[in-house]
C-alpha atoms as a PDB file:
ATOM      1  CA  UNK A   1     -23.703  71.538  -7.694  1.00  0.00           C
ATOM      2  CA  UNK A   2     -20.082  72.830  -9.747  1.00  0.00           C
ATOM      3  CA  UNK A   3     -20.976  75.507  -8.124  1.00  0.00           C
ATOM      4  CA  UNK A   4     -20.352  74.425  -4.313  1.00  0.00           C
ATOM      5  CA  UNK A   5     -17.458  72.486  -5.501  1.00  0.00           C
ATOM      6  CA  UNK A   6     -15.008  73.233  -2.730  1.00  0.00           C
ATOM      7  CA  UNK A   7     -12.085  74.904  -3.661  1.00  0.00           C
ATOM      8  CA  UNK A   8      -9.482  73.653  -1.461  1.00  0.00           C
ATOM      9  CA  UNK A   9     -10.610  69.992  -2.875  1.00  0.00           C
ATOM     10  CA  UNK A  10     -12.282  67.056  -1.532  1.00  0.00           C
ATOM     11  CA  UNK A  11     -11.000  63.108  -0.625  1.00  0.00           C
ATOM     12  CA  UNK A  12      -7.042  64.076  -1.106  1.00  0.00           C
ATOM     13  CA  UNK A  13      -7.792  65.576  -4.844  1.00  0.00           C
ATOM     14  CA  UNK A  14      -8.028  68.682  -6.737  1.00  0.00           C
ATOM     15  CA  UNK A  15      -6.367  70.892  -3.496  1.00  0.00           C
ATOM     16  CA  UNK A  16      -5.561  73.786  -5.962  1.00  0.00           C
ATOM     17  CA  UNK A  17      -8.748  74.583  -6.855  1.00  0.00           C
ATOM     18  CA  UNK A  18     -10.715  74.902 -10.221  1.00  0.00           C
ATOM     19  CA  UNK A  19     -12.063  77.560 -12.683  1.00  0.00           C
ATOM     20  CA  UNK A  20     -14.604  77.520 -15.561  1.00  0.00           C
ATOM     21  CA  UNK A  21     -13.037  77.896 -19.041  1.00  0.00           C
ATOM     22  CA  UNK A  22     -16.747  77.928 -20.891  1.00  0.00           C
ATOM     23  CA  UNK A  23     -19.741  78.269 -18.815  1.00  0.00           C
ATOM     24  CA  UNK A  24     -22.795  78.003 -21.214  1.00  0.00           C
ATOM     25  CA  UNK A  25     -24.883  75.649 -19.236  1.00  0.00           C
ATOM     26  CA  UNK A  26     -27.309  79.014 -19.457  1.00  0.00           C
ATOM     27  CA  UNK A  27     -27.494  79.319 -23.275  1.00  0.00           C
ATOM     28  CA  UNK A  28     -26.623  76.076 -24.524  1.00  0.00           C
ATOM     29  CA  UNK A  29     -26.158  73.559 -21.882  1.00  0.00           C
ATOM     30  CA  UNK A  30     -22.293  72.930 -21.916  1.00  0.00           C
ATOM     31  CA  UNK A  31     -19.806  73.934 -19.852  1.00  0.00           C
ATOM     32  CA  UNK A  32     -16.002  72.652 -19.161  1.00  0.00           C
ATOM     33  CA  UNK A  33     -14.183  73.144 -16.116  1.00  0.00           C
ATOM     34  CA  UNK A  34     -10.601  72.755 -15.013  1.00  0.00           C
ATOM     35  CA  UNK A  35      -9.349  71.136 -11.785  1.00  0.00           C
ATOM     36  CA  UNK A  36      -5.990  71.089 -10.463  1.00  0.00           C
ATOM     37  CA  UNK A  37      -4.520  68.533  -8.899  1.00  0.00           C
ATOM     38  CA  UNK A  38      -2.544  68.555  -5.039  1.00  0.00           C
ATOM     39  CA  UNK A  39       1.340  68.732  -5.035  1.00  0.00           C
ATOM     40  CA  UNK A  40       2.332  65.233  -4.456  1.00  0.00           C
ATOM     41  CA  UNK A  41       5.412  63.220  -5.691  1.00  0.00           C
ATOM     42  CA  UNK A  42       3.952  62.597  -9.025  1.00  0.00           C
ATOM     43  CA  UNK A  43       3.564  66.137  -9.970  1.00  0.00           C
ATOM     44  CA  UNK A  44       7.093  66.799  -8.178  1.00  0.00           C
ATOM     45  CA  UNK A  45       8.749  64.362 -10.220  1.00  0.00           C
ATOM     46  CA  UNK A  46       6.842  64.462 -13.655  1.00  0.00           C
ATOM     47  CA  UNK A  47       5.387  68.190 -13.561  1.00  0.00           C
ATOM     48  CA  UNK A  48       8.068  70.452 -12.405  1.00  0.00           C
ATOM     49  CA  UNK A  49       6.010  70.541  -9.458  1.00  0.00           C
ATOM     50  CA  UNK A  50       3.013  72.220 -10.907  1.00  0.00           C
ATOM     51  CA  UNK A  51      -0.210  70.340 -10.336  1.00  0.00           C
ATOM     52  CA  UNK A  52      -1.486  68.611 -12.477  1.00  0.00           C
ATOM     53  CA  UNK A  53      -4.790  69.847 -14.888  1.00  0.00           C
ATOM     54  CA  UNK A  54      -7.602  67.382 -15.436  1.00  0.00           C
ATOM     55  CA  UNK A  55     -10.271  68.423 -17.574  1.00  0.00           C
ATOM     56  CA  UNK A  56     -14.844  67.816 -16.806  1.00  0.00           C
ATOM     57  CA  UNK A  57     -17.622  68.625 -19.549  1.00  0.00           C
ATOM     58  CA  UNK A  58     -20.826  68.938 -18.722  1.00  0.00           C
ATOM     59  CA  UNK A  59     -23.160  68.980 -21.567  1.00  0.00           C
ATOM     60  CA  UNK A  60     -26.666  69.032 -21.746  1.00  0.00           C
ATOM     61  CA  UNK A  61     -28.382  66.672 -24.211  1.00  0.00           C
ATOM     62  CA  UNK A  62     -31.558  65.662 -25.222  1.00  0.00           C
ATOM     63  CA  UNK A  63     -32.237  61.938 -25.722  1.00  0.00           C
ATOM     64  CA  UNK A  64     -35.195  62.077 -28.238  1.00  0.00           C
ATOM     65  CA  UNK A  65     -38.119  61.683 -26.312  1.00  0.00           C
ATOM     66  CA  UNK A  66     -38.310  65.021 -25.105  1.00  0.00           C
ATOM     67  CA  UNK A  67     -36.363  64.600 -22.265  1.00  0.00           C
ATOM     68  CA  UNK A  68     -33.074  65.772 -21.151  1.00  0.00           C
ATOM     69  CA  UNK A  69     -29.823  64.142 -19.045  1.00  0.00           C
ATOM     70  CA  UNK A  70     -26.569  65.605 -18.408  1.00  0.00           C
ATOM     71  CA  UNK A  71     -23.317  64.285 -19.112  1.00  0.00           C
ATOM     72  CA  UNK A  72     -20.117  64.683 -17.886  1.00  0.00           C
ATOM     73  CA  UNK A  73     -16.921  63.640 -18.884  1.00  0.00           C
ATOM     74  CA  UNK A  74     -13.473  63.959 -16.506  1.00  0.00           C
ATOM     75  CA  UNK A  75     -10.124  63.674 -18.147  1.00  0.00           C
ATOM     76  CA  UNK A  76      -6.913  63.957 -17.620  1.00  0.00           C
ATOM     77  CA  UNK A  77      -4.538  65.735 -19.738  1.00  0.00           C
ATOM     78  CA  UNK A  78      -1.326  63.818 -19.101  1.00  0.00           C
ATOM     79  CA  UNK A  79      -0.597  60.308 -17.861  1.00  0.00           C
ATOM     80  CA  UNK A  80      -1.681  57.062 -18.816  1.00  0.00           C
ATOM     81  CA  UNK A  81      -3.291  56.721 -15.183  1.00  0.00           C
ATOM     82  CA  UNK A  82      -5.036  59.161 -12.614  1.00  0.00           C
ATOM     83  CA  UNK A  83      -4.469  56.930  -9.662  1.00  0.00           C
ATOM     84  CA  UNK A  84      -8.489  57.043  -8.933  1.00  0.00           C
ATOM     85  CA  UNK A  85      -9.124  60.732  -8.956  1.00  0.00           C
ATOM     86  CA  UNK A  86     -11.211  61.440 -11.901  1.00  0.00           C
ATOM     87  CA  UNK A  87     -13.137  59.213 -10.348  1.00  0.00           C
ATOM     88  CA  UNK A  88     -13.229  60.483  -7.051  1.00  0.00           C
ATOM     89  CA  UNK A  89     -14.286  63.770  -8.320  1.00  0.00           C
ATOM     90  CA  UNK A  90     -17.102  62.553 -10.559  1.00  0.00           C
ATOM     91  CA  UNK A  91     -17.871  60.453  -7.675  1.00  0.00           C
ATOM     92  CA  UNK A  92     -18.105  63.817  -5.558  1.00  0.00           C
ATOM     93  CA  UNK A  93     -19.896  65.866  -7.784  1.00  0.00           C
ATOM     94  CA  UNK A  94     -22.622  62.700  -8.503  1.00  0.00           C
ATOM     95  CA  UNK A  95     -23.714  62.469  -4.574  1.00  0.00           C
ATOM     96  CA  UNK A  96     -24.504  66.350  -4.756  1.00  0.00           C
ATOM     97  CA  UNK A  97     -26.573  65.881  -7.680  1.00  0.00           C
ATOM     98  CA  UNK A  98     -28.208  62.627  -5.877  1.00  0.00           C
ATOM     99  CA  UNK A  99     -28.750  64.802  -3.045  1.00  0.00           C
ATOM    100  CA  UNK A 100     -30.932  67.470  -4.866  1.00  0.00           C
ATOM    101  CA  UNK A 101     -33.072  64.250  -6.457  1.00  0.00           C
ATOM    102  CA  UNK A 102     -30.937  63.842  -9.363  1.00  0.00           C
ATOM    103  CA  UNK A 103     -30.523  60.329 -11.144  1.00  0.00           C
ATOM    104  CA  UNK A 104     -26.142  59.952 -10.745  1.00  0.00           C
ATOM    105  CA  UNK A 105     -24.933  56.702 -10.445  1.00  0.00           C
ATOM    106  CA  UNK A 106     -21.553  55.864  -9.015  1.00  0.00           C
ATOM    107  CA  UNK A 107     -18.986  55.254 -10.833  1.00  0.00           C
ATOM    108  CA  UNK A 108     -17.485  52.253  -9.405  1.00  0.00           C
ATOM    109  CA  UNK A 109     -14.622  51.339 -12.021  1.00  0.00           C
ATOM    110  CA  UNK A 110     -12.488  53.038 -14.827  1.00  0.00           C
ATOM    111  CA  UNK A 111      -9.451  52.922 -17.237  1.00  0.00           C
ATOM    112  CA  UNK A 112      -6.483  53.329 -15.432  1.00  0.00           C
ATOM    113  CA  UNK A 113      -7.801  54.066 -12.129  1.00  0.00           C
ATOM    114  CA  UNK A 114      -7.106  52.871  -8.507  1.00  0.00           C
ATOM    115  CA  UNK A 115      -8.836  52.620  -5.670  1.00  0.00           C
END
C-alpha cells in the first residue's frame, strides 16, 4: 500500500513526491518515509519556496496476544499546524489498507488540523 503511493500526490498534498529513508518492514517491521509537500504560499513565504517535509512511521508491533497491528505515525517537521494534510495522507494510505481487508479507521480529527 506505501508502495502504490502516487508520486505526484493525492487530494492537493504531497505533489513532490516521497522516498523511504529506512525500509525494514522486511526484517524488523519499521519503516519511515518522507513526503514532500506542494509549492503553495506557505512554503513560498516560510520555506524559501522549498516544500515542505513531513515525516510517517510505520512500525510493526505485537500487542501480546500473539497478534500483530501496524502503526503509523505522520508528522510534520515544522509548523505548529499542517492545515489538514497529515491527515489527508493517513487518511489516503488507510482506505488502501481497508481495501485489501485491513482494519484502518479514519482519522476524522487532529491537533492543529483543518478540514
Amino acid at each position: 500500500v506505501v508502495g502504490s503511493y502516487p508520486q505526484q500526490g493525492q487530494n492537493g498534498v504531497d505533489c513532490n513526491g516521497w522516498v523511504f529513508v529506512d525500509d525494514k518492514l522486511d526484517i524488523d517491521g519499521m519503516a519511515r518515509i518522507e513526503y514532500y509537500s506542494c509549492i503553495g504560499p506557505a512554503a513560498i513565504s516560510m520555506n524559501l519556496a522549498k516544500p515542505f517535509i513531513d515525516d510517517v512511521k510505520l512500525d510493526l508491533v505485537e500487542d501480546g496476544n500473539g497478534k500483530f497491528r501496524f502503526e503509523l505515525r505522520s508528522k510534520s517537521r515544522v509548523g505548529a499546524s499542517d492545515y489538514g494534510v497529515n491527515k489527508k495522507r493517513v487518511n489516503y494510505l488507510a482506505q488502501a489498507l481497508r481495501s485489501k481487508g485491513w482494519d484502518a479507521p479514519k482519522v476524522i480529527y487532529g491537533i492543529g488540523s483543518y478540514d
